[in-house]
PDB file of N, CA and C in Angstrom:
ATOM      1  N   UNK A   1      68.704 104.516  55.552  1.00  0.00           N
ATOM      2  CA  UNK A   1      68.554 104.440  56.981  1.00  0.00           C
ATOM      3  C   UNK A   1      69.076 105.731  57.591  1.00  0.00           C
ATOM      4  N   UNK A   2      68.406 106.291  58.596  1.00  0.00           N
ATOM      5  CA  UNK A   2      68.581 107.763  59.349  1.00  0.00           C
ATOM      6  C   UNK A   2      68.489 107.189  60.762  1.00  0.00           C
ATOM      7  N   UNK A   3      69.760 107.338  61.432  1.00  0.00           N
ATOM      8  CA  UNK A   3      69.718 107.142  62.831  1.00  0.00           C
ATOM      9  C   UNK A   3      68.961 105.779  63.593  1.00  0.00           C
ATOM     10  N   UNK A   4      68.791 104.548  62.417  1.00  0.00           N
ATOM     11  CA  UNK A   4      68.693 103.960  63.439  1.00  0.00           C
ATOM     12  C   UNK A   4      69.271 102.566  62.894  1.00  0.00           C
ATOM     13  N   UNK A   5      69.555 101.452  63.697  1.00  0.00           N
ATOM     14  CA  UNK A   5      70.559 100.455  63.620  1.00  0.00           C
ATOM     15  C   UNK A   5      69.754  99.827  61.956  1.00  0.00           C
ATOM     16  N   UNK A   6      70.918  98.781  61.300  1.00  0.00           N
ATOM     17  CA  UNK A   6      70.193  98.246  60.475  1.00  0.00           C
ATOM     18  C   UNK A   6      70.100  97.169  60.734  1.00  0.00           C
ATOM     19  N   UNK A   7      68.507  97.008  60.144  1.00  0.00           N
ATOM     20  CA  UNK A   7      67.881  95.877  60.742  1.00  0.00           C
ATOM     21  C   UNK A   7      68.370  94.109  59.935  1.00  0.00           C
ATOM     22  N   UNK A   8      67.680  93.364  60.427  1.00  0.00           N
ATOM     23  CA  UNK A   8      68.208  91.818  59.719  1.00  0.00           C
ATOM     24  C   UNK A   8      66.887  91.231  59.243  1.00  0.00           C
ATOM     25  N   UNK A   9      66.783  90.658  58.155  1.00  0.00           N
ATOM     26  CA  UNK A   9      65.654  89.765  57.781  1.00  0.00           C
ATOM     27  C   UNK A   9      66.123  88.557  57.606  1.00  0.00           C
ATOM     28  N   UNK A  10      65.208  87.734  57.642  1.00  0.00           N
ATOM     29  CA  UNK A  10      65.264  86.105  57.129  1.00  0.00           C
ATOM     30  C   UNK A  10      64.461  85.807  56.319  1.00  0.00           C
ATOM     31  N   UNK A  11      64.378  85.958  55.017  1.00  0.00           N
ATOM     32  CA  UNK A  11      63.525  85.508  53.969  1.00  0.00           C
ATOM     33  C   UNK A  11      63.611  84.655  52.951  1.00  0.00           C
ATOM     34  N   UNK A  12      62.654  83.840  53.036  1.00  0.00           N
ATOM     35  CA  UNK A  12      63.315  82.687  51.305  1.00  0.00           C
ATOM     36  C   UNK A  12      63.378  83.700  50.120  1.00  0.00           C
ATOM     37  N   UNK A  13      64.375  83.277  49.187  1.00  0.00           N
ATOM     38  CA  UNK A  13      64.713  84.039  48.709  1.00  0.00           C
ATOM     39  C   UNK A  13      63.950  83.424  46.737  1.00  0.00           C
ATOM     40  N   UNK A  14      63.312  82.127  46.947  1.00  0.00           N
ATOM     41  CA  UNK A  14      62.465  82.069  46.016  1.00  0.00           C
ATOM     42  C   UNK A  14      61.541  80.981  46.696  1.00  0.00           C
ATOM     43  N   UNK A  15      60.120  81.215  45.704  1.00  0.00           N
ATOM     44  CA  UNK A  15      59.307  80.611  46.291  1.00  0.00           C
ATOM     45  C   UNK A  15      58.041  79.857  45.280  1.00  0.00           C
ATOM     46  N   UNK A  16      56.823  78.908  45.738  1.00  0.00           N
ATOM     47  CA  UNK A  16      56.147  78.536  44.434  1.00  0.00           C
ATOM     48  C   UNK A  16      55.273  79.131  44.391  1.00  0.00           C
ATOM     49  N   UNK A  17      54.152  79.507  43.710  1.00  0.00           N
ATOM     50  CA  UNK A  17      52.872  80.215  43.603  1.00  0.00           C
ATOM     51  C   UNK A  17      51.907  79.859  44.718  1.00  0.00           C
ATOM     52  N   UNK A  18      51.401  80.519  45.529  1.00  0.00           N
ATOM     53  CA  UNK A  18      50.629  80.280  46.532  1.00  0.00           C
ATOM     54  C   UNK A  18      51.226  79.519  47.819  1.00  0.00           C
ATOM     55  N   UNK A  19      52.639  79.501  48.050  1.00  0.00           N
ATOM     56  CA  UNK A  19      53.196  79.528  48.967  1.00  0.00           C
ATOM     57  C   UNK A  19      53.372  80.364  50.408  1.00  0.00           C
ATOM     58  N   UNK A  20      53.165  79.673  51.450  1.00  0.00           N
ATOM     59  CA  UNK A  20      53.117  80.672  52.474  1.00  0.00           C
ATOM     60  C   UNK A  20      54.551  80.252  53.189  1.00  0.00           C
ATOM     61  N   UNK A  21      55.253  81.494  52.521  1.00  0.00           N
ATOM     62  CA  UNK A  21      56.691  81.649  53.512  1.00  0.00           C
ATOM     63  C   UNK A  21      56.620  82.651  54.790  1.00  0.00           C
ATOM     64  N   UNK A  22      57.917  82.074  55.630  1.00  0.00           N
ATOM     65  CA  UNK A  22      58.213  82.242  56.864  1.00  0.00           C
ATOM     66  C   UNK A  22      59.365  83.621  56.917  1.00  0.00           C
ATOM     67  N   UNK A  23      58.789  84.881  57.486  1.00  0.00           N
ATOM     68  CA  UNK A  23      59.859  85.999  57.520  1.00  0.00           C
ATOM     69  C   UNK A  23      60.039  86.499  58.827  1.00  0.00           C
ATOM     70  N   UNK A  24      61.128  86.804  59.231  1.00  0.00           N
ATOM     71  CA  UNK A  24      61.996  86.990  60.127  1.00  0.00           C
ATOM     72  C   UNK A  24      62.459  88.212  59.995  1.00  0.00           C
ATOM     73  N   UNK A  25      62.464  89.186  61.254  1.00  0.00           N
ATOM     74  CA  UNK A  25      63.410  90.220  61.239  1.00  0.00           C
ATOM     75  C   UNK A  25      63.333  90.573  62.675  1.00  0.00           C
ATOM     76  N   UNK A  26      64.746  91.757  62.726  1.00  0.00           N
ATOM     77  CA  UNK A  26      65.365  91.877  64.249  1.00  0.00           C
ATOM     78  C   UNK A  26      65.952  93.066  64.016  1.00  0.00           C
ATOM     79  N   UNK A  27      65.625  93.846  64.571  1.00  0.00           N
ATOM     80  CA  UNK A  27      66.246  95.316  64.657  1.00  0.00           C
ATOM     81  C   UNK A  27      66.801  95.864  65.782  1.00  0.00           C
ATOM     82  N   UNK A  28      68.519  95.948  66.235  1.00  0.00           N
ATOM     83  CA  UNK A  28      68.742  96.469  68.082  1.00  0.00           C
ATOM     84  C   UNK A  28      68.121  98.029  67.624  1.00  0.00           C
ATOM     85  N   UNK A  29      68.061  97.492  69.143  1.00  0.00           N
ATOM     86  CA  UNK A  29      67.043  98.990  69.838  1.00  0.00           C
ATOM     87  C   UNK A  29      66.948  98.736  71.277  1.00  0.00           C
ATOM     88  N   UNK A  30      67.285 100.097  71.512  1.00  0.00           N
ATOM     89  CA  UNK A  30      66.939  99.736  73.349  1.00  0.00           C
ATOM     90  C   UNK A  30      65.569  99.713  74.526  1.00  0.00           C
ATOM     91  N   UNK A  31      64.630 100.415  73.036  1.00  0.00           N
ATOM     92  CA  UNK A  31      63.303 100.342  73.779  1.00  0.00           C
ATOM     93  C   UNK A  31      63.316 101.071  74.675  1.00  0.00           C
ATOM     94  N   UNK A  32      63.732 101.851  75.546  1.00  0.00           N
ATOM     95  CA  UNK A  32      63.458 102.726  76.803  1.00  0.00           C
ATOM     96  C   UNK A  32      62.334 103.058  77.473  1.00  0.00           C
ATOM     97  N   UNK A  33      61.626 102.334  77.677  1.00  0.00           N
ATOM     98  CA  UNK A  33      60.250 103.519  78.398  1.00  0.00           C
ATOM     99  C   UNK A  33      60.484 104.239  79.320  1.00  0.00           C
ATOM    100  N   UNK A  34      61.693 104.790  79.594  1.00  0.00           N
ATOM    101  CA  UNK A  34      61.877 106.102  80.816  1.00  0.00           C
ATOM    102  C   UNK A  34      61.442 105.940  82.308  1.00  0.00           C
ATOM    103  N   UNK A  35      60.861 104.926  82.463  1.00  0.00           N
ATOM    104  CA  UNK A  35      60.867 104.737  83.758  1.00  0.00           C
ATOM    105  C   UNK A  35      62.615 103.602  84.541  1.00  0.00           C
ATOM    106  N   UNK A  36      63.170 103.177  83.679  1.00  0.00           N
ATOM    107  CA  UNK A  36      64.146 102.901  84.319  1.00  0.00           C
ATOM    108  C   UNK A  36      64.721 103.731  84.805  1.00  0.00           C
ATOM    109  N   UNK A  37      65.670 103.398  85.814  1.00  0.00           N
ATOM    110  CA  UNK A  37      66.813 104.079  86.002  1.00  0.00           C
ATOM    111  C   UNK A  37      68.504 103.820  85.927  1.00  0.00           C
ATOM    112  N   UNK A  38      69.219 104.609  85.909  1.00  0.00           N
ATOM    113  CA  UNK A  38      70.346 104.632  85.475  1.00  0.00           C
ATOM    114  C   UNK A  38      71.137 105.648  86.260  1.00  0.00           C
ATOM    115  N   UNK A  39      72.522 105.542  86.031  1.00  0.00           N
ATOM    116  CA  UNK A  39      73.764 105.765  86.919  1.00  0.00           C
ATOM    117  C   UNK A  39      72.951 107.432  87.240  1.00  0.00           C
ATOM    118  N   UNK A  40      73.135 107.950  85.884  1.00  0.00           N
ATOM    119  CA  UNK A  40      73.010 109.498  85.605  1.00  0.00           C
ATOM    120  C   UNK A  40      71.219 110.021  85.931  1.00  0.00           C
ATOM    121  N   UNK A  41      70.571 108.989  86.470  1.00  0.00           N
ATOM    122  CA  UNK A  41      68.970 109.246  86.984  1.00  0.00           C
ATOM    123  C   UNK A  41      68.253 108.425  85.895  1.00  0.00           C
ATOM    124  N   UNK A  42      66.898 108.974  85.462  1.00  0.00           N
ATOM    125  CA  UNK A  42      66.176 108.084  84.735  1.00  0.00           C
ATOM    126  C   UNK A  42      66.712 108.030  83.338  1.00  0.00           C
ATOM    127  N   UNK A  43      66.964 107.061  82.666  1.00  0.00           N
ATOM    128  CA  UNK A  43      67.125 106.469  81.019  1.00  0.00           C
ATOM    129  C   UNK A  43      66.170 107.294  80.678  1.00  0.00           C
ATOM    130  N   UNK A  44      66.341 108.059  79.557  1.00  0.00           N
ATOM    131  CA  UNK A  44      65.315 108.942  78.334  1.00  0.00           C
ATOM    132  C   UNK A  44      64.454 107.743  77.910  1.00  0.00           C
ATOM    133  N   UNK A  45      63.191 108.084  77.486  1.00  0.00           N
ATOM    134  CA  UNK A  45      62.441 107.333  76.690  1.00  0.00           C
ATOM    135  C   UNK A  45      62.946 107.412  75.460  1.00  0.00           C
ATOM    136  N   UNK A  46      62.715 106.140  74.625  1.00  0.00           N
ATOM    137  CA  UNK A  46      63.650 106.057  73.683  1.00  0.00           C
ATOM    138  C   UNK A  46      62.431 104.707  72.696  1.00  0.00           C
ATOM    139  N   UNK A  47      61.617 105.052  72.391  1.00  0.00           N
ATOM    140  CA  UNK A  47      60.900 103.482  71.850  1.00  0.00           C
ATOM    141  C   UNK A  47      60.778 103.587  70.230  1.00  0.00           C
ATOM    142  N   UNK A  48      60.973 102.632  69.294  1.00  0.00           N
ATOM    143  CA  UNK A  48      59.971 102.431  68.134  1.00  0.00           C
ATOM    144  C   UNK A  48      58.667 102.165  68.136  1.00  0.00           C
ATOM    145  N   UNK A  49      58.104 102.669  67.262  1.00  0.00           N
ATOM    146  CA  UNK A  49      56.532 102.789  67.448  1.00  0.00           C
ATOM    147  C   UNK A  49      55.854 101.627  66.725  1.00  0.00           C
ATOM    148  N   UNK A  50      56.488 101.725  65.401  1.00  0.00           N
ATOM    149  CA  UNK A  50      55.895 100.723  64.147  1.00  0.00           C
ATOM    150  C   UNK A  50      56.725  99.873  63.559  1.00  0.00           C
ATOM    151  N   UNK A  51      56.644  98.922  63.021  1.00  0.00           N
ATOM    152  CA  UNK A  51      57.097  98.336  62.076  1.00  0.00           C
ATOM    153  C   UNK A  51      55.863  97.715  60.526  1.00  0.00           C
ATOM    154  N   UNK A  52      56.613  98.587  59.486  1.00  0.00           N
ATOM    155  CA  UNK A  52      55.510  97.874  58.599  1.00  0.00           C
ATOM    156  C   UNK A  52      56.342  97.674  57.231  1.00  0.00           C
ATOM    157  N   UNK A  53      55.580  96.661  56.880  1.00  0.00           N
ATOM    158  CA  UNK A  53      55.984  95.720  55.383  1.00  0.00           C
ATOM    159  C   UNK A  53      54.992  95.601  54.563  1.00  0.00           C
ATOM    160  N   UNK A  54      55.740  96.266  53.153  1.00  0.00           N
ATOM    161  CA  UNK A  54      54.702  96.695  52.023  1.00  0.00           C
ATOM    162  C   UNK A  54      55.077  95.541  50.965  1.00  0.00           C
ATOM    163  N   UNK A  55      54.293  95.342  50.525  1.00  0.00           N
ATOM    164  CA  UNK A  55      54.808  94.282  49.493  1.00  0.00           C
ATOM    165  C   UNK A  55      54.184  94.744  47.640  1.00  0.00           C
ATOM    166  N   UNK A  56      55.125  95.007  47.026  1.00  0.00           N
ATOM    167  CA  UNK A  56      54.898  96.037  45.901  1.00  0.00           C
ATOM    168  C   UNK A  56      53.959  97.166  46.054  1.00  0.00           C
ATOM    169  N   UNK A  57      54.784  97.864  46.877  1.00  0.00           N
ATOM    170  CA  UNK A  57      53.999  99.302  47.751  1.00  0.00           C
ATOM    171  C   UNK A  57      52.727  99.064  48.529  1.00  0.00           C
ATOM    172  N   UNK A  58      51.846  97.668  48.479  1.00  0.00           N
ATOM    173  CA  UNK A  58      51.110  97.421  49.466  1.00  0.00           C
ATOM    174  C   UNK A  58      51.338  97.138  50.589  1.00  0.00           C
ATOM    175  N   UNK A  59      50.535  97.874  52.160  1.00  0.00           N
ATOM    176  CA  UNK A  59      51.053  97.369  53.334  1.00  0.00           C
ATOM    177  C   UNK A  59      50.038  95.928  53.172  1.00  0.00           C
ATOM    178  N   UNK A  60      51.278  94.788  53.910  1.00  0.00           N
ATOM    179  CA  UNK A  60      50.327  93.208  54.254  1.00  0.00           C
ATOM    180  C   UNK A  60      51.024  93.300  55.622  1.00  0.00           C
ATOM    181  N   UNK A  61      51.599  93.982  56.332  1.00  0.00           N
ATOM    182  CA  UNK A  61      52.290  93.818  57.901  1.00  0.00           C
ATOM    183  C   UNK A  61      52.267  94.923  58.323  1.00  0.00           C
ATOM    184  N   UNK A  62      51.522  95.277  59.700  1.00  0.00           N
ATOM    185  CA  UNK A  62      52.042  96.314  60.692  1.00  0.00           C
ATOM    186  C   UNK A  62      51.994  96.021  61.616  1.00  0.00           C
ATOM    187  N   UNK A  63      52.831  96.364  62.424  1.00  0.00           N
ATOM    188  CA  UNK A  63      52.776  96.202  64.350  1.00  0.00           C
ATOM    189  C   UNK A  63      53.294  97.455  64.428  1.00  0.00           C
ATOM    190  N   UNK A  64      51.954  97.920  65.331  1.00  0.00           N
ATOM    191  CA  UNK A  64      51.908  98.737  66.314  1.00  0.00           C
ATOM    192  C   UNK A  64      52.732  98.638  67.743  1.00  0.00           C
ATOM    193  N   UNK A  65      54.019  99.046  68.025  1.00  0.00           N
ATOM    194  CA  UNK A  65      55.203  98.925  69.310  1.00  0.00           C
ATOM    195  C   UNK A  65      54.939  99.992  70.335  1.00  0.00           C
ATOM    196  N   UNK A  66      54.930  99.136  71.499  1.00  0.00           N
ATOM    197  CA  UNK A  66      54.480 100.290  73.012  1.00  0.00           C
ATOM    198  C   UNK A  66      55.549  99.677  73.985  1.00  0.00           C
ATOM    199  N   UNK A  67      54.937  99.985  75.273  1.00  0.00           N
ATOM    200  CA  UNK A  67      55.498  99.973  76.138  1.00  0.00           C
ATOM    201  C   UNK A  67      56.288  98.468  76.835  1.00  0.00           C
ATOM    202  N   UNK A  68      55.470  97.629  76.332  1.00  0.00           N
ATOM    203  CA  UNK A  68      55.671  96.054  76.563  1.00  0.00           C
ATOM    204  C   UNK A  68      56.830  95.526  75.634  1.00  0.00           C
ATOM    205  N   UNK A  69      57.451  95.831  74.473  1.00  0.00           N
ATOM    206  CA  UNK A  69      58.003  95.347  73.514  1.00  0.00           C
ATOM    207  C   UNK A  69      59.486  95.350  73.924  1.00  0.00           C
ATOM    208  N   UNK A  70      60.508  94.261  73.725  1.00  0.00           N
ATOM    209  CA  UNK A  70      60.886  93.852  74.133  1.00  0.00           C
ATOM    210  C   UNK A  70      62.125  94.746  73.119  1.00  0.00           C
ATOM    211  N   UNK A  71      63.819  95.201  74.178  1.00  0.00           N
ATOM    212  CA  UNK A  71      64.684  95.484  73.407  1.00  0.00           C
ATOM    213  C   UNK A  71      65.145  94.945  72.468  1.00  0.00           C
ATOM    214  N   UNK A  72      65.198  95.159  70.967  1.00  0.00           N
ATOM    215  CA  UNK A  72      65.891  94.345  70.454  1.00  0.00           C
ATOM    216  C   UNK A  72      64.594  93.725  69.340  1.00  0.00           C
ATOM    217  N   UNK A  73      63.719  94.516  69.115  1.00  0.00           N
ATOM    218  CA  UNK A  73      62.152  93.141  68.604  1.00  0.00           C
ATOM    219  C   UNK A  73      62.457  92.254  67.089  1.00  0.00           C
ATOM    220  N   UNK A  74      61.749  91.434  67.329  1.00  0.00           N
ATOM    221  CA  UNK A  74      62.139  90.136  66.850  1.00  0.00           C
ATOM    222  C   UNK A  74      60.920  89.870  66.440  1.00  0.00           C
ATOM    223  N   UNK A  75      60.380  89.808  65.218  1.00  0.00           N
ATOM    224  CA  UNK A  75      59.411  89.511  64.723  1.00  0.00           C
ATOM    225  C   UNK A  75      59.063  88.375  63.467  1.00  0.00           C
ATOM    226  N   UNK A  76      58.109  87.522  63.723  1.00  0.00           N
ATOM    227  CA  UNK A  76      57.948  86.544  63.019  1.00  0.00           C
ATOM    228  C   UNK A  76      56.831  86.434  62.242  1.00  0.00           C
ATOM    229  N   UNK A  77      56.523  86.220  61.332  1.00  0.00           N
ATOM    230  CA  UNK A  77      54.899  86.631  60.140  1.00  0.00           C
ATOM    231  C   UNK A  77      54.931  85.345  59.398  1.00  0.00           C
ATOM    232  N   UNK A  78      54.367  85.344  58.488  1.00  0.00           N
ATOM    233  CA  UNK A  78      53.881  84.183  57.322  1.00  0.00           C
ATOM    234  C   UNK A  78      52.862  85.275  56.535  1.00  0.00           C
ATOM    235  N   UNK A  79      53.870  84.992  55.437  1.00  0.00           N
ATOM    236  CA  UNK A  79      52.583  85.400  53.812  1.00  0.00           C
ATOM    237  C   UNK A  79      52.745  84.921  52.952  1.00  0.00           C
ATOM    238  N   UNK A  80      51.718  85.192  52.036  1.00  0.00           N
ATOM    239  CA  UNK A  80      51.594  83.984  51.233  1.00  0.00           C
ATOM    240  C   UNK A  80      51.709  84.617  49.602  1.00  0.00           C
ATOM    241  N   UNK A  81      52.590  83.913  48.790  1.00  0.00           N
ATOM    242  CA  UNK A  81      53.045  84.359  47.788  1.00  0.00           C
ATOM    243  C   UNK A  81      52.826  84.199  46.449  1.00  0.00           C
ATOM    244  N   UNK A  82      51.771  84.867  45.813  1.00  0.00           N
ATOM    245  CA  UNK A  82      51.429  84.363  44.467  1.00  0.00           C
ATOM    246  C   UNK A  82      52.355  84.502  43.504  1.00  0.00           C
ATOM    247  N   UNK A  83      53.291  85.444  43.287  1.00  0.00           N
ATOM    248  CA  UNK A  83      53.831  86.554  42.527  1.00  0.00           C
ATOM    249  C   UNK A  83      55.215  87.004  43.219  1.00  0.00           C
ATOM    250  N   UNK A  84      56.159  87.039  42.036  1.00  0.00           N
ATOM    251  CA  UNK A  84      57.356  87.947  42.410  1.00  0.00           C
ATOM    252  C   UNK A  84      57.299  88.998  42.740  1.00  0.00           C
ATOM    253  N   UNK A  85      58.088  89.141  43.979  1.00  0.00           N
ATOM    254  CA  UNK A  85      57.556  90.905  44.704  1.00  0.00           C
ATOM    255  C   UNK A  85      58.826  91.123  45.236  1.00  0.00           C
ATOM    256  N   UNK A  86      58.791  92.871  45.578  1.00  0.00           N
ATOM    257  CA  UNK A  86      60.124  93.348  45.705  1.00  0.00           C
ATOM    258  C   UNK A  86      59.138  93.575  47.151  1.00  0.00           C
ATOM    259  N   UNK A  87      59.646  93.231  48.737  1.00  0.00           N
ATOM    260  CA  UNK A  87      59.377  93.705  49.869  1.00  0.00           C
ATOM    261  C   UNK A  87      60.053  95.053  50.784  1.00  0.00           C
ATOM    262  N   UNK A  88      59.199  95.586  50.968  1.00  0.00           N
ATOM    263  CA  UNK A  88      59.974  96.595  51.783  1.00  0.00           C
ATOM    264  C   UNK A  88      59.548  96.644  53.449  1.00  0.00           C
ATOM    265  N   UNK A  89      60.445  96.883  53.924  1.00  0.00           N
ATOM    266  CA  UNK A  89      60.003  96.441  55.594  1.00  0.00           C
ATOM    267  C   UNK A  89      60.886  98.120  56.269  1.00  0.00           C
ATOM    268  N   UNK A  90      59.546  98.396  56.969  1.00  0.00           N
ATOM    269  CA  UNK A  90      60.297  99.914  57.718  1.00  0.00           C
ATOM    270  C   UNK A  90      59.833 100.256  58.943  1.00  0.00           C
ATOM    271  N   UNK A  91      61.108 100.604  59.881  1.00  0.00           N
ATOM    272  CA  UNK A  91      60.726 100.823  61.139  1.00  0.00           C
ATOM    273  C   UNK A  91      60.809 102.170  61.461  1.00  0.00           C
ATOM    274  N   UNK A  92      59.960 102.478  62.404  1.00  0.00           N
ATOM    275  CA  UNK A  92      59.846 104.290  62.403  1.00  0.00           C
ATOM    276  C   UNK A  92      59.782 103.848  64.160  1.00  0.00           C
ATOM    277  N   UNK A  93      60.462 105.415  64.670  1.00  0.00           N
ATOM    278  CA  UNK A  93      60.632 105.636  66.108  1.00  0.00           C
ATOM    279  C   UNK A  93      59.993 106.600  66.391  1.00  0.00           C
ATOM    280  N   UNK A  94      59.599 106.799  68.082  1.00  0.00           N
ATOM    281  CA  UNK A  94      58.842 108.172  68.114  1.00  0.00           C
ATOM    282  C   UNK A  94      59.635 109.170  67.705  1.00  0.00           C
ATOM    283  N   UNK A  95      61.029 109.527  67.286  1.00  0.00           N
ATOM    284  CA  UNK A  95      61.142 110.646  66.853  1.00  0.00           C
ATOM    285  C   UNK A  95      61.516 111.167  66.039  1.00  0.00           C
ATOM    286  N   UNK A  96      61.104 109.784  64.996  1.00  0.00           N
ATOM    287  CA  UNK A  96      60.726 110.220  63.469  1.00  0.00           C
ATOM    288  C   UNK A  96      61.994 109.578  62.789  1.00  0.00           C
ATOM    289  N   UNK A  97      62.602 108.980  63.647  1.00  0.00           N
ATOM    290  CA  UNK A  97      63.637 108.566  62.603  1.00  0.00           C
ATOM    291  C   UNK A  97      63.349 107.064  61.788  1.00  0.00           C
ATOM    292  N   UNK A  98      64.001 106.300  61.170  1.00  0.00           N
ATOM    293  CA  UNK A  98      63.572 104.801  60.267  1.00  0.00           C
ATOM    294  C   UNK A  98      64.452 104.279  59.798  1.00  0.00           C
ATOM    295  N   UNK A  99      64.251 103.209  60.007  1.00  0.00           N
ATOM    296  CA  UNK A  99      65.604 102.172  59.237  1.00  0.00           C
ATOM    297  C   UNK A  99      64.615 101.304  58.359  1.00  0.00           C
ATOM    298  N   UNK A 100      65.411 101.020  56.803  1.00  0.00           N
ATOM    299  CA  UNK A 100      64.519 100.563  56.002  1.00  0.00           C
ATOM    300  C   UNK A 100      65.603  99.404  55.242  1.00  0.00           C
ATOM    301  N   UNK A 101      64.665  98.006  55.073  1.00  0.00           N
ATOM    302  CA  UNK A 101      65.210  97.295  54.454  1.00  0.00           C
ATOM    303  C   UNK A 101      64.626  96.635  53.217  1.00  0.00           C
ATOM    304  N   UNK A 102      64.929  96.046  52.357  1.00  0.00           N
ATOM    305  CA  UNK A 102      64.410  95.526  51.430  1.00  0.00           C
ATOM    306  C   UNK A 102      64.963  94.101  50.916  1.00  0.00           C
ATOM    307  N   UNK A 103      63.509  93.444  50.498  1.00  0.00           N
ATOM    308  CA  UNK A 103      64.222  91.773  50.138  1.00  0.00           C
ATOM    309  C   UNK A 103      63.408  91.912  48.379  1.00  0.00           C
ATOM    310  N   UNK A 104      64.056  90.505  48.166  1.00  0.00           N
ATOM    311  CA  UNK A 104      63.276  90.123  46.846  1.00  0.00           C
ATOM    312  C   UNK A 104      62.595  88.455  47.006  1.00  0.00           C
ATOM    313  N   UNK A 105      61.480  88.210  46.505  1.00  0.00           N
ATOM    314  CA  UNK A 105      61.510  86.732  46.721  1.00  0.00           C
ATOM    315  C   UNK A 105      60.353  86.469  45.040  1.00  0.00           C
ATOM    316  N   UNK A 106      61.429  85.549  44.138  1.00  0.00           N
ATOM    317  CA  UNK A 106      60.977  85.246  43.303  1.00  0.00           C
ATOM    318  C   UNK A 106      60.255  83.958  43.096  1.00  0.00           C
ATOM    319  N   UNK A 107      58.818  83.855  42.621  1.00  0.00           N
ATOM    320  CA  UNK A 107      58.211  83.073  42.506  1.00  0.00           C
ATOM    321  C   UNK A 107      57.861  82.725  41.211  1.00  0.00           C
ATOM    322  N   UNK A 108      58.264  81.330  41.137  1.00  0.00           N
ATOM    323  CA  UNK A 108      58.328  80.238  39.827  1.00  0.00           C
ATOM    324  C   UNK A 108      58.066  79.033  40.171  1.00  0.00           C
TER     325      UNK A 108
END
């Protein structure tokens, strides 16, 4: 992780073949779109752009983050699990920075 908070997941942590589990994650962030204002004049723009989740280096999740997205995003998915996979979930900001997390969810 480079400059930005670390994030939280909620993932089962095993699962049965062709199971569709429930994942959770939450990353603070202040979101800024620069039109607020503040003591010192307008708040800098300050937003994450993406969030995406690869699942054994395949992307199966992206959201695209703009102006509407809420401080703090909180995101909820369902996929479906044939196979033990190592997940990787990464958020990138407009200015290039990323916080990266990783789960495991074994299926038997």
């Amino acid at each position: 992780m480079t400059g930005l908070a670390q994030p939280r997941i909620r993932i089962p942590r095993t699962a049965r073949p062709g199971e569709v589990i429930e994942i959770r994650t939450l990353i603070e962030h202040p979101m800024e779109n620069g039109i607020r204002g503040g003591v010192a004049g307008v708040v800098p723009h300050d937003m994450l752009t993406r969030l995406q989740v690869r699942r054994d280096g395949e992307t199966v999740f992206t959201a695209d983050l703009g102006n509407g997205t809420s401080a703090n995003p909180y995101h909820v998915f369902h996929l479906r699990m044939e196979r033990t996979a190592e997940l990787e979930f990464l958020w990138t900001d407009e200015r290039g920075r990323t916080a990266r997390a990783t789960a495991r969810v074994v299926v038997a």
